[in-house]
Protein backbone atom coordinates (compact mmCIF):
# COMPACT_ATOMS: atom_id res chain seq x y z
CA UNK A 1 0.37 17.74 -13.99
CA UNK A 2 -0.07 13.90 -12.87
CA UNK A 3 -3.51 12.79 -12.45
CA UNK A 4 -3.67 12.45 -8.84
CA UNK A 5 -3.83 15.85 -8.53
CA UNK A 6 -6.89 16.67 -11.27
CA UNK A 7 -10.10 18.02 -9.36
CA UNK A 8 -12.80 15.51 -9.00
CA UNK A 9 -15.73 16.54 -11.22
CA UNK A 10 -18.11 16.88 -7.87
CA UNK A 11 -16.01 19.70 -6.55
CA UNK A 12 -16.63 22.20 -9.78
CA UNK A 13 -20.18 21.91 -8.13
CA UNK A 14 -19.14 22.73 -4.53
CA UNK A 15 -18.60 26.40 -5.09
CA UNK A 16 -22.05 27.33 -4.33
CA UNK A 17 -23.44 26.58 -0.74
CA UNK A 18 -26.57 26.50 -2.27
CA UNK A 19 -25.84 24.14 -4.82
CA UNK A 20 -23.87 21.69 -2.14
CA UNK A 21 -27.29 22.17 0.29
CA UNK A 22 -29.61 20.82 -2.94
CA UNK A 23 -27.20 18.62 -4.48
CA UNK A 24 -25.55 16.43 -1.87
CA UNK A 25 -25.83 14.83 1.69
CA UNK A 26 -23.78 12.75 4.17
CA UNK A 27 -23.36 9.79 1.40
CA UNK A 28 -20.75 12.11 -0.30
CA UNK A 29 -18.49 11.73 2.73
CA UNK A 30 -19.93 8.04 3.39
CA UNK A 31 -17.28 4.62 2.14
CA UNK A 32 -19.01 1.18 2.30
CA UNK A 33 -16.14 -0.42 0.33
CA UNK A 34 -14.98 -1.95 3.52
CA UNK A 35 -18.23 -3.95 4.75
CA UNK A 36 -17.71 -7.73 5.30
CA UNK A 37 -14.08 -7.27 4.69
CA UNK A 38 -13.11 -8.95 8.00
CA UNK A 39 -15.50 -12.21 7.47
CA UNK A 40 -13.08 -14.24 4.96
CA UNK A 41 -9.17 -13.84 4.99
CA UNK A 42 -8.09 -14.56 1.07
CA UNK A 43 -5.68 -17.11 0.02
CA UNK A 44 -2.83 -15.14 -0.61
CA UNK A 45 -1.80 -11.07 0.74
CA UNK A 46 -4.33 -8.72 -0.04
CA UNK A 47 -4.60 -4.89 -0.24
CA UNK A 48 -8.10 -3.18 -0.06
CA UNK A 49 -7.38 0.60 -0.32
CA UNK A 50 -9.54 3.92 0.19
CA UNK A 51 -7.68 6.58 -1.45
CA UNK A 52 -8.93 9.55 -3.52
CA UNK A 53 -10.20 6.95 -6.35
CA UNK A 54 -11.67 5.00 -4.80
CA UNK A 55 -13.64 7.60 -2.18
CA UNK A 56 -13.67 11.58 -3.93
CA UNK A 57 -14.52 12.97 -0.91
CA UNK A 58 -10.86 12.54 0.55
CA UNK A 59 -9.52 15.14 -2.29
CA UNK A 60 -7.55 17.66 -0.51
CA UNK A 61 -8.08 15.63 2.86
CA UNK A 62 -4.50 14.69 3.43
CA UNK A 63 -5.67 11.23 4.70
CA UNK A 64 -6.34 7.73 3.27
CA UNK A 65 -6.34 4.17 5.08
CA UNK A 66 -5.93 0.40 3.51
CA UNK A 67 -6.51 -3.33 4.98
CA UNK A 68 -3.56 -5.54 4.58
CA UNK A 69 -4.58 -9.02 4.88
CA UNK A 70 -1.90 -11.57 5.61
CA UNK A 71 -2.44 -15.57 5.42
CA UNK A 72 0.41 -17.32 7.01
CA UNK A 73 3.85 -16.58 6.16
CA UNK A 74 2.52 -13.47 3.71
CA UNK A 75 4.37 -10.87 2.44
CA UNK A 76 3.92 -7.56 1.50
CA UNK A 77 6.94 -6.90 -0.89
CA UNK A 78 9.37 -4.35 -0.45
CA UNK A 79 7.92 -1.34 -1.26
CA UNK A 80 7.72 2.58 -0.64
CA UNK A 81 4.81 5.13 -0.88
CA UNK A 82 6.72 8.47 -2.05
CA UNK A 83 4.10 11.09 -1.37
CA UNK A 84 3.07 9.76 2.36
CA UNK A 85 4.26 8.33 5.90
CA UNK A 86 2.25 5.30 7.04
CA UNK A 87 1.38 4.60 10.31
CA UNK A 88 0.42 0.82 10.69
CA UNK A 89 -1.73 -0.51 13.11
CA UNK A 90 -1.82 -4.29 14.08
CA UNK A 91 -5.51 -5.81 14.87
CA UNK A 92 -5.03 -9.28 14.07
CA UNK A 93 -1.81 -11.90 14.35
CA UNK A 94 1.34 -11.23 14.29
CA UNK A 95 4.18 -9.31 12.15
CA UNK A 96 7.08 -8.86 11.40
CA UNK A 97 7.75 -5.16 9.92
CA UNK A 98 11.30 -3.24 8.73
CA UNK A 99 12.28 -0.38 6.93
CA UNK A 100 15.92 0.87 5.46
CA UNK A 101 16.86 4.39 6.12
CA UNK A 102 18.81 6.31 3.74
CA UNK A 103 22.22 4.96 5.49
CA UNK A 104 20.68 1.93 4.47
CA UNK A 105 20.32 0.80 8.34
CA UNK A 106 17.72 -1.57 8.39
CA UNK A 107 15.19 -1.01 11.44
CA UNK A 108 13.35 -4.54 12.49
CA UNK A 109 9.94 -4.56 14.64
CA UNK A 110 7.96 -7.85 15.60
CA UNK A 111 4.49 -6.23 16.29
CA UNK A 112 1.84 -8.09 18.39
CA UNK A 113 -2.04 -7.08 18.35
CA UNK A 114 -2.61 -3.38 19.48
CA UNK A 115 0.94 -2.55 18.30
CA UNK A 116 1.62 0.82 16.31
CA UNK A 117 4.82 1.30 13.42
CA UNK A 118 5.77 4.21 11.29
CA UNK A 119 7.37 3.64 8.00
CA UNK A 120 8.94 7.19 7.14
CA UNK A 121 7.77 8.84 4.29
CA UNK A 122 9.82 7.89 0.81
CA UNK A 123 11.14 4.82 3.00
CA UNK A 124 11.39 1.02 1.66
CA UNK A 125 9.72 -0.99 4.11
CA UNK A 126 8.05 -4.58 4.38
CA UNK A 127 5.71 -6.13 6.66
CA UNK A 128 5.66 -9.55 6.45
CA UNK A 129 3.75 -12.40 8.68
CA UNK A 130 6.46 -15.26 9.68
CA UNK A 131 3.70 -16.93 11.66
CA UNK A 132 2.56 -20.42 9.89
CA UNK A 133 -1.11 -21.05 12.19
CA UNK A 134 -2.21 -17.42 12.39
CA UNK A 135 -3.23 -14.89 9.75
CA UNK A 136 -2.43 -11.17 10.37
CA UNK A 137 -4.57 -7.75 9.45
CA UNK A 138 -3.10 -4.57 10.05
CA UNK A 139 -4.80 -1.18 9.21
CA UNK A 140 -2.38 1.45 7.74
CA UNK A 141 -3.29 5.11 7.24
CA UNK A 142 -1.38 7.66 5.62
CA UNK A 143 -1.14 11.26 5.28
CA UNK A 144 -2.30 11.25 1.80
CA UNK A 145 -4.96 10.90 -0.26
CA UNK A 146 -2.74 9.17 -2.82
CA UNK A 147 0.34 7.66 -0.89
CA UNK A 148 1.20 6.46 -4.49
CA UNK A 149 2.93 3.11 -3.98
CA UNK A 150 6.27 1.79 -6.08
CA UNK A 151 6.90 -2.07 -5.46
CA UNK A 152 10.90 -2.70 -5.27
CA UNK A 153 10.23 -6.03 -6.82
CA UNK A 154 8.24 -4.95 -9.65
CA UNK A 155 9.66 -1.84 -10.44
CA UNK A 156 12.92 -3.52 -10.98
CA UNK A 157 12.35 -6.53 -12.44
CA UNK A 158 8.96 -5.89 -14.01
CA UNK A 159 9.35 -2.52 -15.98
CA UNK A 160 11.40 -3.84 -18.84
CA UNK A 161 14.96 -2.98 -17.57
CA UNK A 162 17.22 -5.34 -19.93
CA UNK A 163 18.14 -8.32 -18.06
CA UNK A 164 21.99 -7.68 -19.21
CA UNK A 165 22.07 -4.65 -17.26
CA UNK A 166 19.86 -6.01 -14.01
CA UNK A 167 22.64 -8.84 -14.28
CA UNK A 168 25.40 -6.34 -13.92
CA UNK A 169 23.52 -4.39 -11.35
CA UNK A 170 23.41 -7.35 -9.11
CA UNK A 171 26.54 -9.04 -10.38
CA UNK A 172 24.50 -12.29 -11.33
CA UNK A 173 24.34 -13.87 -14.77
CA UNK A 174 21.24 -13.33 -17.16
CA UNK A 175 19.91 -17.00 -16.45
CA UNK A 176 19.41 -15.77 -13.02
CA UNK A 177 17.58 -12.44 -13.44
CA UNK A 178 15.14 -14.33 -16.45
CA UNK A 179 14.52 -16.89 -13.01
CA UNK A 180 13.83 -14.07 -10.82
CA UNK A 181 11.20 -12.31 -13.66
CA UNK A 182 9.74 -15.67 -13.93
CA UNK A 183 8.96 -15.99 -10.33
CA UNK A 184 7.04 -12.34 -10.44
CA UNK A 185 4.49 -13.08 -13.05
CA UNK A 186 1.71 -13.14 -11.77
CA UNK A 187 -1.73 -15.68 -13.92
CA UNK A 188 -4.39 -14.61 -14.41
């Protein structure tokens, strides 16, 4: 069984009303993670999520949320969150968002402040912030408490698929798909 679906140890303890009444109160079901997470916009895209590790209480909640920060002209690679749907929500800037059905239709959205957008569940997807003046911050919650996430761009390139097959895949040369890998590491 994957380890997103282990117990937390906390909920072995639960059992007992008694036990729950003596042994916890509302800081079990309390997240400060988030606190001054609005005062600085970083440098480059940045995901702050609160998902079953990072908050136990939301085991078997069905719910989880993230802040996507976007300086200008950010991207959030393509990417797709197999176990969840995510319904994005727009607070700051502006964005540009898209998803590819499985007709491989591609479904374009430029959001403005207040704005809602579902990415179906199992979907690749991208939002991405064209705008070069004005950061954007979208909150996006899912119906999960692990959405579990798979970048295209990593996943692909990153994952040690021989470069003489990703060349054939994408009917390139080898020179080209080392360039590509190049451009993905990330330094320390």
């Amino acid at each position: 069984m994957d380890g997103y679906c282990r117990q937390p140890r906390y909920l072995n303890r639960l059992r007992s009303p008694t036990k729950l009444n003596k042994l916890y109160n509302g800081n079990l079901f309390t997240f400060t993670g988030m606190r001054g997470i609005f005062q600085n916009l970083p440098p480059t895209f940045k995901v702050t999520k609160v998902a079953m590790v990072e908050f136990p209480a939301l085991f078997g909640q069905s719910v989880s949320m993230a802040i996507l920060q976007f300086p200008t002209e950010g991207l959030n690679p393509p990417h797709t969150h197999l176990r969840s749907t995510e319904l994005l929500l727009l607070v700051g800037g502006c964005l540009e968002v898209g998803f590819v059905d499985t007709t491989n239709k591609l479904f374009v959205q430029n959001l403005q402040v207040g704005d809602l957008f579902v990415f179906p569940k199992g979907l690749v997807h991208y939002p991405y912030n064209a705008d070069t003046k004005i950061p954007a911050v979208t909150i996006s919650f899912f119906g999960s408490a692990n959405a579990g996430t798979v970048s295209v761009p990593l996943t692909v390139f990153g994952t040690g698929i021989s470069d003489g097959i990703l060349a054939k895949a994408f009917k390139t040369d080898i020179a080209t798909i080392q360039k590509i890998k190049a451009g993905l590491v990330t330094k320390p």
